[in-house]
PDB file of N, CA and C in Angstrom:
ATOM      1  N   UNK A   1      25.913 -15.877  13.782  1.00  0.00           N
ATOM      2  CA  UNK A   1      25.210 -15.951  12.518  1.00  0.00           C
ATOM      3  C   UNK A   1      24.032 -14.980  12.594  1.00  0.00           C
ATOM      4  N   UNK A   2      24.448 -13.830  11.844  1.00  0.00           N
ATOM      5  CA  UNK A   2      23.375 -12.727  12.183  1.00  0.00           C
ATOM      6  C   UNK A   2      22.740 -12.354  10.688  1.00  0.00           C
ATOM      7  N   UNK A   3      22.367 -13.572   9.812  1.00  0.00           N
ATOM      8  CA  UNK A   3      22.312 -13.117   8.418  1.00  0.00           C
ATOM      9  C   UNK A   3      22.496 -12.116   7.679  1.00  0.00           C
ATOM     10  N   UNK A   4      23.405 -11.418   7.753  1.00  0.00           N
ATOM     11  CA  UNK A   4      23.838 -10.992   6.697  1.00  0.00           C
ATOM     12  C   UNK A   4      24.834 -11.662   6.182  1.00  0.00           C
ATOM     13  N   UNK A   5      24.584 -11.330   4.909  1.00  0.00           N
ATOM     14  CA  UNK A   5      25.144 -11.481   3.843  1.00  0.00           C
ATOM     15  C   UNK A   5      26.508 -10.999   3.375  1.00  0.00           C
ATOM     16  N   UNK A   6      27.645 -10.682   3.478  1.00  0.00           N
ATOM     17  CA  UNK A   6      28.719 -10.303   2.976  1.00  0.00           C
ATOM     18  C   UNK A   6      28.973 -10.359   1.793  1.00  0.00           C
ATOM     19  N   UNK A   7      29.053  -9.184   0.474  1.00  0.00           N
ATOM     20  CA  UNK A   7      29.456  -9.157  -0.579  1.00  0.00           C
ATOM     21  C   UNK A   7      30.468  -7.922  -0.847  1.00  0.00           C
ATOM     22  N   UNK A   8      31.467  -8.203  -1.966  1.00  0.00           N
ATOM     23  CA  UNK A   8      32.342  -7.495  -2.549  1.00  0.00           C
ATOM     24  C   UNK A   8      32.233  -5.763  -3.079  1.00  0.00           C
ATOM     25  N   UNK A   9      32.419  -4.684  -2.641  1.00  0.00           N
ATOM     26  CA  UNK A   9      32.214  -3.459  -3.152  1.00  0.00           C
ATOM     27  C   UNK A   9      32.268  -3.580  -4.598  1.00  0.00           C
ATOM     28  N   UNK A  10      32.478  -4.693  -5.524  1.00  0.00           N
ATOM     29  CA  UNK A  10      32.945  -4.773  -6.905  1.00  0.00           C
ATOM     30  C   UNK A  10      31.251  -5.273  -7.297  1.00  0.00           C
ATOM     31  N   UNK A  11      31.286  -6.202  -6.660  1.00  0.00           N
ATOM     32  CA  UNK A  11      29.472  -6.520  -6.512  1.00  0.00           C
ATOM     33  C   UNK A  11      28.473  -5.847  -6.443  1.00  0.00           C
ATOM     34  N   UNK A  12      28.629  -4.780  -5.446  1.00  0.00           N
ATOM     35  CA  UNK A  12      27.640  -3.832  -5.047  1.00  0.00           C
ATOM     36  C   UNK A  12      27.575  -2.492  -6.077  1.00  0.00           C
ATOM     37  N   UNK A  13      28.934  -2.239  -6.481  1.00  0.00           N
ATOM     38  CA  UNK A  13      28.979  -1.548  -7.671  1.00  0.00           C
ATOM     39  C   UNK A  13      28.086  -1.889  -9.069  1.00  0.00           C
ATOM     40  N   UNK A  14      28.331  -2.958  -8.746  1.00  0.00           N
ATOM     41  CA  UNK A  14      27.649  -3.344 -10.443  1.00  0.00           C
ATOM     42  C   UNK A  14      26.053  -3.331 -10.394  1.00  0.00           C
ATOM     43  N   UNK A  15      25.518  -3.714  -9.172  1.00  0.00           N
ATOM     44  CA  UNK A  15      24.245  -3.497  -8.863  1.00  0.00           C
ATOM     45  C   UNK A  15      23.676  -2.019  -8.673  1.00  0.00           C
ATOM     46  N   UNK A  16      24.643  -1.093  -8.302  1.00  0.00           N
ATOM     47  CA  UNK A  16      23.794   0.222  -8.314  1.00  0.00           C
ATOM     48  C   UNK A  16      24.358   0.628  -9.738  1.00  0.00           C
ATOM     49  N   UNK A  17      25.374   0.124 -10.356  1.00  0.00           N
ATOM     50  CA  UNK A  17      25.012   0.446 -11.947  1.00  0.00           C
ATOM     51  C   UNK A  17      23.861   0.158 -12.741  1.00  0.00           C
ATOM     52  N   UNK A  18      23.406  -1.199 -12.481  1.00  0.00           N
ATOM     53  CA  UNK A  18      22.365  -2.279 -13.046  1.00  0.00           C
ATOM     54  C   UNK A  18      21.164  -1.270 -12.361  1.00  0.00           C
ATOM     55  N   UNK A  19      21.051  -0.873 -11.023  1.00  0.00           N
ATOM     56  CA  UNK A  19      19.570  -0.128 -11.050  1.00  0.00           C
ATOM     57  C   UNK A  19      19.810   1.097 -11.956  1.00  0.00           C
ATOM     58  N   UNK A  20      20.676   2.015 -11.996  1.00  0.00           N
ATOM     59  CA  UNK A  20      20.915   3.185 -12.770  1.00  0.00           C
ATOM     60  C   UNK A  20      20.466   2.959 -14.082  1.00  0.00           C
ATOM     61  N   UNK A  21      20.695   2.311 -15.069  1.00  0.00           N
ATOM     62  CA  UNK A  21      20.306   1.451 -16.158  1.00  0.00           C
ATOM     63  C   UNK A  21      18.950   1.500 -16.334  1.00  0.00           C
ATOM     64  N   UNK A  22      18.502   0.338 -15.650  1.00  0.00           N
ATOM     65  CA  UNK A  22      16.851   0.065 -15.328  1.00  0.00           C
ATOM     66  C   UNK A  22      16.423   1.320 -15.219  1.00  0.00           C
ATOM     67  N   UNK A  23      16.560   2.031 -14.285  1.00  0.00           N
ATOM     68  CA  UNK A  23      15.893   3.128 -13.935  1.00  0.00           C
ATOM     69  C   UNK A  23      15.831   4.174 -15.598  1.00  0.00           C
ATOM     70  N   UNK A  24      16.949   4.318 -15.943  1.00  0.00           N
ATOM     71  CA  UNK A  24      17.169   5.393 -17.239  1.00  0.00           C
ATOM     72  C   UNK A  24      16.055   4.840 -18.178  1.00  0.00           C
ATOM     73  N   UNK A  25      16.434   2.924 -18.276  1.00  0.00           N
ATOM     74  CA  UNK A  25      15.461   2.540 -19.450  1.00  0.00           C
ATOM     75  C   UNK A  25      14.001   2.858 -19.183  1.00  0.00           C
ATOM     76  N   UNK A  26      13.184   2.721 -18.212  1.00  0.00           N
ATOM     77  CA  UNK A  26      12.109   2.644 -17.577  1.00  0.00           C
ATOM     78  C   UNK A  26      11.640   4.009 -17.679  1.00  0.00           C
ATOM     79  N   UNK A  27      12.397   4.887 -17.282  1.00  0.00           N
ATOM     80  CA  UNK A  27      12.208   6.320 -17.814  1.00  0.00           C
ATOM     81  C   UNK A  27      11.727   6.707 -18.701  1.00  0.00           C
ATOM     82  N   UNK A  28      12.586   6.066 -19.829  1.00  0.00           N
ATOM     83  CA  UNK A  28      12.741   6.668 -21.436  1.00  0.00           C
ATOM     84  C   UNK A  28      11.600   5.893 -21.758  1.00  0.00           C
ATOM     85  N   UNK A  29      11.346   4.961 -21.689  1.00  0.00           N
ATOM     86  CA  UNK A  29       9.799   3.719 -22.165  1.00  0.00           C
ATOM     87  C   UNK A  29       8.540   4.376 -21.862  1.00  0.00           C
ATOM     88  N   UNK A  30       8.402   5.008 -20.657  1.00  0.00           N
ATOM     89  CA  UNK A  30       7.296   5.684 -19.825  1.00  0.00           C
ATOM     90  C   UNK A  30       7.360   6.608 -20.837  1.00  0.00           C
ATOM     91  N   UNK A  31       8.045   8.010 -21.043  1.00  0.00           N
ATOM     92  CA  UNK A  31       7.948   8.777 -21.783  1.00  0.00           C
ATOM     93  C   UNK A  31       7.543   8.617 -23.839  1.00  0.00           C
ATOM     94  N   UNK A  32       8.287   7.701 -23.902  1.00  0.00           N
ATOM     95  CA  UNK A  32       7.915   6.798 -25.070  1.00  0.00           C
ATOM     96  C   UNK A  32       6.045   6.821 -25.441  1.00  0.00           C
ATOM     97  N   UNK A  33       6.258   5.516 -23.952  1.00  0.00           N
ATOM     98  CA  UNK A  33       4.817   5.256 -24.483  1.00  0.00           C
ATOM     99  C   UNK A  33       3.590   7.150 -24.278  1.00  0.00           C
ATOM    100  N   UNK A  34       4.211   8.114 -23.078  1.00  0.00           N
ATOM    101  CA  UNK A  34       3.261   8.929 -23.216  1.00  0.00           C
ATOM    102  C   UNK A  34       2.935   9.562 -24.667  1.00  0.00           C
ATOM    103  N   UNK A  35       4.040  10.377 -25.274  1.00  0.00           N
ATOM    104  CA  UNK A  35       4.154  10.552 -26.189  1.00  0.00           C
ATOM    105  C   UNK A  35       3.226   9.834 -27.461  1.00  0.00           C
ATOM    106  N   UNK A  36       3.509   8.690 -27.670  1.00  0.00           N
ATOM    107  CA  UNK A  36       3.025   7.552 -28.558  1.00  0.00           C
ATOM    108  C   UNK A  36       1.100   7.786 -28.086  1.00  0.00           C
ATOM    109  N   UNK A  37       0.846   7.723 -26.789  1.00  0.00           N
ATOM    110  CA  UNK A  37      -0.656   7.929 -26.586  1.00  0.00           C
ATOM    111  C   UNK A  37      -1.107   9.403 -26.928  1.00  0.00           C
ATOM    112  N   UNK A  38      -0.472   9.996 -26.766  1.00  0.00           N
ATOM    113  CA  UNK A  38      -0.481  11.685 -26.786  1.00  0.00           C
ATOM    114  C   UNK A  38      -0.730  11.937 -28.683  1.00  0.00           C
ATOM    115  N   UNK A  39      -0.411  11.288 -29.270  1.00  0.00           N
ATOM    116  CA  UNK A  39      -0.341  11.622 -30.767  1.00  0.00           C
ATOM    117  C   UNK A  39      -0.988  10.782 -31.325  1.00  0.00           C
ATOM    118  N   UNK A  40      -1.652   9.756 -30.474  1.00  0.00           N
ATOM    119  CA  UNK A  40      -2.632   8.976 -31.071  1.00  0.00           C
ATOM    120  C   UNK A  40      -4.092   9.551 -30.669  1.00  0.00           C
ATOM    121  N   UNK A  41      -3.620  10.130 -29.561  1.00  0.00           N
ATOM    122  CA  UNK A  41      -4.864  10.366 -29.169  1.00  0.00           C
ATOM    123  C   UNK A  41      -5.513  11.714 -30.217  1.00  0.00           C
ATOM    124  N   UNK A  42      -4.306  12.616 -30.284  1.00  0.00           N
ATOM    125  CA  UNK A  42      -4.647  13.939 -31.566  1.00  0.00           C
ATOM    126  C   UNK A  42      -5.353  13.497 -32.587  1.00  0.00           C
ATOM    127  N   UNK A  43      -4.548  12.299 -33.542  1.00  0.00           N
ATOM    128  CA  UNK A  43      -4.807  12.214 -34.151  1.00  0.00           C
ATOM    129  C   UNK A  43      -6.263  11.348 -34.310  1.00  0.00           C
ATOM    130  N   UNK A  44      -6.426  10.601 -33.648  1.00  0.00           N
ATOM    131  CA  UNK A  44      -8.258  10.029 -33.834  1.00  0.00           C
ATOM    132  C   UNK A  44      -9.019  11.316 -33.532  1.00  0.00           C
ATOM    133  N   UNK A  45      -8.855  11.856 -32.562  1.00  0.00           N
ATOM    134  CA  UNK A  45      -9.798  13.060 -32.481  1.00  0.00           C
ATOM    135  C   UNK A  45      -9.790  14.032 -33.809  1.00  0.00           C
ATOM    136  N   UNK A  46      -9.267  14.000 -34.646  1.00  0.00           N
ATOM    137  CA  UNK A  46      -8.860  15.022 -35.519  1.00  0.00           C
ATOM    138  C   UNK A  46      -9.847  13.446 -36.776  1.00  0.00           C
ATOM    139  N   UNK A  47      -8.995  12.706 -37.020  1.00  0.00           N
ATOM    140  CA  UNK A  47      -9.538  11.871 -37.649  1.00  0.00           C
ATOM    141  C   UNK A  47     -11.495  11.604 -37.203  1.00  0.00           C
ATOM    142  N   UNK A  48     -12.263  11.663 -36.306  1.00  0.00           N
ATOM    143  CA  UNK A  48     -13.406  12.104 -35.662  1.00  0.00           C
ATOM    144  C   UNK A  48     -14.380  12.945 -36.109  1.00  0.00           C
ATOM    145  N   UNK A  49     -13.528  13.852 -36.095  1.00  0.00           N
ATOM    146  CA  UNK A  49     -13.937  15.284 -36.624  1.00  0.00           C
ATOM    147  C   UNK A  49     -14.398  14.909 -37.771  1.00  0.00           C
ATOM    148  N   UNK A  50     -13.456  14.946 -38.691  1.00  0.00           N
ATOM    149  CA  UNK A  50     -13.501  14.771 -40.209  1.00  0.00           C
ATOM    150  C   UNK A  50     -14.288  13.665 -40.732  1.00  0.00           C
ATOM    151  N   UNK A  51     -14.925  12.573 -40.036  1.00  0.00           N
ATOM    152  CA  UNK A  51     -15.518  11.432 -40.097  1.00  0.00           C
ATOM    153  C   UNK A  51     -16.663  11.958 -39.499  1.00  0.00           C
ATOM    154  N   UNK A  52     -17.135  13.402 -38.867  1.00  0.00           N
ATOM    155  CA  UNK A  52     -18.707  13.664 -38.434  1.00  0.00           C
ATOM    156  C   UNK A  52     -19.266  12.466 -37.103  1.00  0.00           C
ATOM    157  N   UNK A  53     -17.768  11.963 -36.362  1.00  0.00           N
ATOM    158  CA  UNK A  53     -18.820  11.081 -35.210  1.00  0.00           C
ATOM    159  C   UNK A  53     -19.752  10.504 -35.639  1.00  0.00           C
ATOM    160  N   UNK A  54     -19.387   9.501 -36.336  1.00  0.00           N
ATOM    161  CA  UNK A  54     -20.193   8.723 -37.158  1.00  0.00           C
ATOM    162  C   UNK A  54     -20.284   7.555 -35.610  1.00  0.00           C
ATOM    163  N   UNK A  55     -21.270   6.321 -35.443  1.00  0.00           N
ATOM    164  CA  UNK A  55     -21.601   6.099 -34.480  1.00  0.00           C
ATOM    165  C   UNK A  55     -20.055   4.737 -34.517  1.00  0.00           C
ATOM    166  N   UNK A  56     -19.866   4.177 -35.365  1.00  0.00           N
ATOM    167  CA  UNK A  56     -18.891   3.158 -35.376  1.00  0.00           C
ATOM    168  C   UNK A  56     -17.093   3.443 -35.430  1.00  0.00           C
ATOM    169  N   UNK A  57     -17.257   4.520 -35.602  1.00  0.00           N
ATOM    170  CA  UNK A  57     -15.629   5.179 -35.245  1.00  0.00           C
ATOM    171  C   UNK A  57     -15.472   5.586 -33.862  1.00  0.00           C
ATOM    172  N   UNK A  58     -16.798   5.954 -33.607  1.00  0.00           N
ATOM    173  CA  UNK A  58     -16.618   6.849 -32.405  1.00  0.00           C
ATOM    174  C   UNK A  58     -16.689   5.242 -31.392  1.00  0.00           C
ATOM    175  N   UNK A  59     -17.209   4.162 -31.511  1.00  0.00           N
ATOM    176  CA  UNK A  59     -17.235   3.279 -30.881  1.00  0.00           C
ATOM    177  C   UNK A  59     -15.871   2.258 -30.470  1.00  0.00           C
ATOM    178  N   UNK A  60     -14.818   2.234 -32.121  1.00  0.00           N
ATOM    179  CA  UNK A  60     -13.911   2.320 -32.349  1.00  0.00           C
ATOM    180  C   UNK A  60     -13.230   2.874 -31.735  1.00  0.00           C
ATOM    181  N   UNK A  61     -13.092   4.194 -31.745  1.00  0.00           N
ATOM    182  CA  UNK A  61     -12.116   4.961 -31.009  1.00  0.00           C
ATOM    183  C   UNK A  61     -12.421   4.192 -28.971  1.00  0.00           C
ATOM    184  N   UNK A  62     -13.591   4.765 -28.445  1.00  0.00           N
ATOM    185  CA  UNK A  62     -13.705   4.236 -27.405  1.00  0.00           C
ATOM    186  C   UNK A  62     -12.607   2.645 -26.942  1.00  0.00           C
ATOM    187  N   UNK A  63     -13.574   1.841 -27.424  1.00  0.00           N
ATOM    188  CA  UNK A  63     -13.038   0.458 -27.676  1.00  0.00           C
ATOM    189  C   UNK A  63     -11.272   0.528 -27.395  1.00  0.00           C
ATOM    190  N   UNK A  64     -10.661   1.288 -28.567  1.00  0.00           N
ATOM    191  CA  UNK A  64      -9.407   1.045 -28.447  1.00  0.00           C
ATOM    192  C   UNK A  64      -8.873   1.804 -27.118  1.00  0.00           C
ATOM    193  N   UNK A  65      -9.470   2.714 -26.784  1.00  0.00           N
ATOM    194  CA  UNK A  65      -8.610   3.318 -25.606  1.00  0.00           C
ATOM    195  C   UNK A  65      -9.116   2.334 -24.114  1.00  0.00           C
ATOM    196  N   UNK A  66      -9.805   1.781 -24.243  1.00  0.00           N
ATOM    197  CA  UNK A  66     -10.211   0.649 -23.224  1.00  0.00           C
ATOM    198  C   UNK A  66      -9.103   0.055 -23.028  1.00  0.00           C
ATOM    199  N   UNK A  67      -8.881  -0.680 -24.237  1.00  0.00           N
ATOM    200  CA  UNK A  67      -8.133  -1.776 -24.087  1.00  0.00           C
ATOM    201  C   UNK A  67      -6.687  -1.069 -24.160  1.00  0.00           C
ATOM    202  N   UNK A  68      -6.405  -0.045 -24.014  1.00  0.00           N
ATOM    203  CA  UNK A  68      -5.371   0.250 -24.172  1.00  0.00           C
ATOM    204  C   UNK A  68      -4.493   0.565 -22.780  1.00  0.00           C
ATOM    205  N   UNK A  69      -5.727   1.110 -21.898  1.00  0.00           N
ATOM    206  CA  UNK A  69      -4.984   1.586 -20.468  1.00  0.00           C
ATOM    207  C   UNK A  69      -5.134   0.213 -19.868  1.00  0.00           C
ATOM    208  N   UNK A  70      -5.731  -0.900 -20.626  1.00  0.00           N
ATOM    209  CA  UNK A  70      -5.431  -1.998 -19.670  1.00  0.00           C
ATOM    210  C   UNK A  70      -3.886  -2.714 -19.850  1.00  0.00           C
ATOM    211  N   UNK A  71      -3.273  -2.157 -20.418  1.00  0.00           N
ATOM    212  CA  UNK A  71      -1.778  -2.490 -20.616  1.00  0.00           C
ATOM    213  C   UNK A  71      -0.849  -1.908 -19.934  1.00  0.00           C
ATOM    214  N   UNK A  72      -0.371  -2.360 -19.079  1.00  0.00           N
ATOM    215  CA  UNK A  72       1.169  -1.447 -18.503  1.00  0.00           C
ATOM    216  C   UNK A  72       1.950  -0.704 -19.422  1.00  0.00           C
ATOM    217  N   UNK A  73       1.817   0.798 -18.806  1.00  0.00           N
ATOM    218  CA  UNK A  73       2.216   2.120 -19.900  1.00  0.00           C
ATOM    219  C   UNK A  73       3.967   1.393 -20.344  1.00  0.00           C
ATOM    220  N   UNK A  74       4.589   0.779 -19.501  1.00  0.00           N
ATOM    221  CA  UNK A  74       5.917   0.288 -19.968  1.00  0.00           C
ATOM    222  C   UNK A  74       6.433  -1.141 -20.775  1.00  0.00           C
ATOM    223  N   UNK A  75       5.163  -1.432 -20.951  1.00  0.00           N
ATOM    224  CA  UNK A  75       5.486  -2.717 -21.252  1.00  0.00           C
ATOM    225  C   UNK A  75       5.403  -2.939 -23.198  1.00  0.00           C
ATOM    226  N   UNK A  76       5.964  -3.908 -23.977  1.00  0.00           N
ATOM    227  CA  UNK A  76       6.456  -4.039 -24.737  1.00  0.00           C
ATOM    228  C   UNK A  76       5.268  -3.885 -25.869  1.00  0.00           C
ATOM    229  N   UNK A  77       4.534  -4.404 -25.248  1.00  0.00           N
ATOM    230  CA  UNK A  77       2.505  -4.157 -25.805  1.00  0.00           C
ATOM    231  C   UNK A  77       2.026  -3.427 -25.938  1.00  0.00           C
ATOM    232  N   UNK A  78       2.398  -2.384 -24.883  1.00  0.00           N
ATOM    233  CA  UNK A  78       1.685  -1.186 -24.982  1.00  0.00           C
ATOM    234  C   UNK A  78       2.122  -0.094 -26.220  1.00  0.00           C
ATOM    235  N   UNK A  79       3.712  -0.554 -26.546  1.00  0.00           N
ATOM    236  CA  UNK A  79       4.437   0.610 -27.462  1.00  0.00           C
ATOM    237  C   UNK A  79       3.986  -0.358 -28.661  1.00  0.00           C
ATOM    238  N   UNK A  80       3.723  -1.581 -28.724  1.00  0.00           N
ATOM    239  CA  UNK A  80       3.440  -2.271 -30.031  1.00  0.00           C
ATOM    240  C   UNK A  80       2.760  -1.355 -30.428  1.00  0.00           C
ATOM    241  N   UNK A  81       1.149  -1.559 -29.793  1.00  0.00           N
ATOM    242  CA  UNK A  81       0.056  -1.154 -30.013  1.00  0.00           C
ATOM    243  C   UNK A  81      -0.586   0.140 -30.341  1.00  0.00           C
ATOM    244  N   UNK A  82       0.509   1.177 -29.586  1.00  0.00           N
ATOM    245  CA  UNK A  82       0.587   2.273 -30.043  1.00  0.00           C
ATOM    246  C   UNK A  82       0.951   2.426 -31.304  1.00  0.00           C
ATOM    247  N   UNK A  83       2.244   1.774 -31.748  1.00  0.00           N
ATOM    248  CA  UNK A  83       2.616   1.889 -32.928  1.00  0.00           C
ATOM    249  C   UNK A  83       1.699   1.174 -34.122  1.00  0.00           C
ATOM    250  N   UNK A  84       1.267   0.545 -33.987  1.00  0.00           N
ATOM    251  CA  UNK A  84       0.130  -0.621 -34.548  1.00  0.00           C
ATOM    252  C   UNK A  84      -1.033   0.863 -34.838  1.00  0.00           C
ATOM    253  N   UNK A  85      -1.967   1.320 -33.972  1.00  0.00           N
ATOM    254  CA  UNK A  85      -2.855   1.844 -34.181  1.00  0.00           C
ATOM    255  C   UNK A  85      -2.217   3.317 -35.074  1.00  0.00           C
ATOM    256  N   UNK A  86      -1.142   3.931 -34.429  1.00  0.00           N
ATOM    257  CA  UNK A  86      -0.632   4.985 -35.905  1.00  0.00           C
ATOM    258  C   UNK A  86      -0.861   4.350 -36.967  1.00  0.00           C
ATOM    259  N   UNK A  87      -0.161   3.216 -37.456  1.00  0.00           N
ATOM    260  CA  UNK A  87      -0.034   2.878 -39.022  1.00  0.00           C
ATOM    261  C   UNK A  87      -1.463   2.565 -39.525  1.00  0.00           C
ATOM    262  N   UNK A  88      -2.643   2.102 -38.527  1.00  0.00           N
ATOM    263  CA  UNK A  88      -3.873   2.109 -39.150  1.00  0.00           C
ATOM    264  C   UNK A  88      -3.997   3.660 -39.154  1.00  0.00           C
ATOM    265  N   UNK A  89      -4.009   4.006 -38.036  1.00  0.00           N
ATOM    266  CA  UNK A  89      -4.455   5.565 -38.406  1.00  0.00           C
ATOM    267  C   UNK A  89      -4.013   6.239 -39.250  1.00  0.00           C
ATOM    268  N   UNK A  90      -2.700   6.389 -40.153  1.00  0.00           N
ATOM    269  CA  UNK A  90      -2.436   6.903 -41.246  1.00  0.00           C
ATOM    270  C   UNK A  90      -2.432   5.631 -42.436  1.00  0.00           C
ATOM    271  N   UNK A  91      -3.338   4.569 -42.034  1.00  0.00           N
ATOM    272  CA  UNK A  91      -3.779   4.201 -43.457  1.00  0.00           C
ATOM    273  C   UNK A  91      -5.155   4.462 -43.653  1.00  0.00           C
ATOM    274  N   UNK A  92      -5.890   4.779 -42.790  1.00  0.00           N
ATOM    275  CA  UNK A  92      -7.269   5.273 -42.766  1.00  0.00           C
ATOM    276  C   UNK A  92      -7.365   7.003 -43.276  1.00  0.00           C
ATOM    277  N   UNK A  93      -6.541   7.699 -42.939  1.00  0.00           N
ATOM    278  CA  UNK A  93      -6.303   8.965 -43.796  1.00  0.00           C
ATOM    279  C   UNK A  93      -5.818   8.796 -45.149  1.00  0.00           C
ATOM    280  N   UNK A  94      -5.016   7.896 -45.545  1.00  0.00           N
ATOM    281  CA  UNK A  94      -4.530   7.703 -46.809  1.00  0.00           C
ATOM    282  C   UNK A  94      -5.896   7.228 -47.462  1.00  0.00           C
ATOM    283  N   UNK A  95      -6.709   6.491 -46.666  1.00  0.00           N
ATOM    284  CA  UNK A  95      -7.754   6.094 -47.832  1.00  0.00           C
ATOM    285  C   UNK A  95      -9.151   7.420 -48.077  1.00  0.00           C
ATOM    286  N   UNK A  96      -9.128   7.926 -46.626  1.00  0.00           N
ATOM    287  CA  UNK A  96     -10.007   9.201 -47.035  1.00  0.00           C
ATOM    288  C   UNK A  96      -9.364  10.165 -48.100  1.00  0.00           C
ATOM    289  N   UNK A  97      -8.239  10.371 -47.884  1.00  0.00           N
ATOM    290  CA  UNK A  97      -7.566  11.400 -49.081  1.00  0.00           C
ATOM    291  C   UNK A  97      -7.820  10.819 -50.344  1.00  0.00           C
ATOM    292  N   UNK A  98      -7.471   9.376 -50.673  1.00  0.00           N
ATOM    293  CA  UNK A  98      -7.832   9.044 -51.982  1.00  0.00           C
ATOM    294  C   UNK A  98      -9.411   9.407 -52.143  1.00  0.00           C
ATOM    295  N   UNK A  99     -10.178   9.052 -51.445  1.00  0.00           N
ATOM    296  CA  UNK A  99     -11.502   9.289 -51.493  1.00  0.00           C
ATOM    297  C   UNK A  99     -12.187  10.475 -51.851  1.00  0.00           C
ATOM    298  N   UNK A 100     -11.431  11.435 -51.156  1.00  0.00           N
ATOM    299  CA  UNK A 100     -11.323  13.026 -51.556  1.00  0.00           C
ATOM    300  C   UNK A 100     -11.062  13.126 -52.600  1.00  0.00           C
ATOM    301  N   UNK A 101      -9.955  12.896 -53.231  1.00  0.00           N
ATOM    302  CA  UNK A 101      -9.052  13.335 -54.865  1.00  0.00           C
ATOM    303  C   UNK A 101     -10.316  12.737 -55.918  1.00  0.00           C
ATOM    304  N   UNK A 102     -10.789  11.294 -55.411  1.00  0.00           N
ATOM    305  CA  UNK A 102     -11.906  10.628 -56.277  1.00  0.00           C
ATOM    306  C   UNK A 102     -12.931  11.399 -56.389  1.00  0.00           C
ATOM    307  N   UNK A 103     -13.746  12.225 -55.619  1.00  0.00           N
ATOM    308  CA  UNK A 103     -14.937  12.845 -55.564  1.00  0.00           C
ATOM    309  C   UNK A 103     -14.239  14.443 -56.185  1.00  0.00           C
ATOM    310  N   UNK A 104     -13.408  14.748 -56.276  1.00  0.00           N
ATOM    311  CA  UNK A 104     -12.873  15.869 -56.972  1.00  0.00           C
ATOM    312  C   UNK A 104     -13.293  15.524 -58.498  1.00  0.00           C
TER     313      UNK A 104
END
């Protein structure tokens, strides 16, 4: 009795399929979420600009990137949240543009 374990090549197959998998998904999520930070990040800085670093955006902005690297870049939260802060961020341009057209 020398513990090992004895299992089926049909077994062991399916497990280095199952890491192949994992591995591809884990990949594609990582890249996901860079991306997703990468275009959030443009866009507040750009949104910044145009707002003159006013002291409560810029605090805002901070704030959110705090709490943001405290999330595992792969995890299901992190791509929420990314996606979450785009749709504010292009509803916060939608309301400066109206704001613009108004002062026109």
């Amino acid at each position: 009795v020398d513990g090992v374990v004895g299992v089926s090549n049909t077994f062991s197959d399916h497990l280095k399929h199952l890491e192949t998998v994992l591995h591809s998904v884990s990949r594609h999520r990582l890249g996901l979420s860079a991306a997703l930070k990468e275009i959030i990040g443009l866009a507040q800085r750009t949104l910044l600009s145009a707002v003159g670093e006013e002291v409560d955006a810029s605090a805002a902005y901070t704030s959110f990137h705090e709490a943001l690297f405290n999330l595992p870049s792969l995890s299901k939260e992190h791509i929420n949240t990314c996606i979450e802060e785009i749709n504010a961020l292009t509803d916060g341009v939608g309301a400066m543009t109206q704001s613009e057209i108004e002062a026109l």
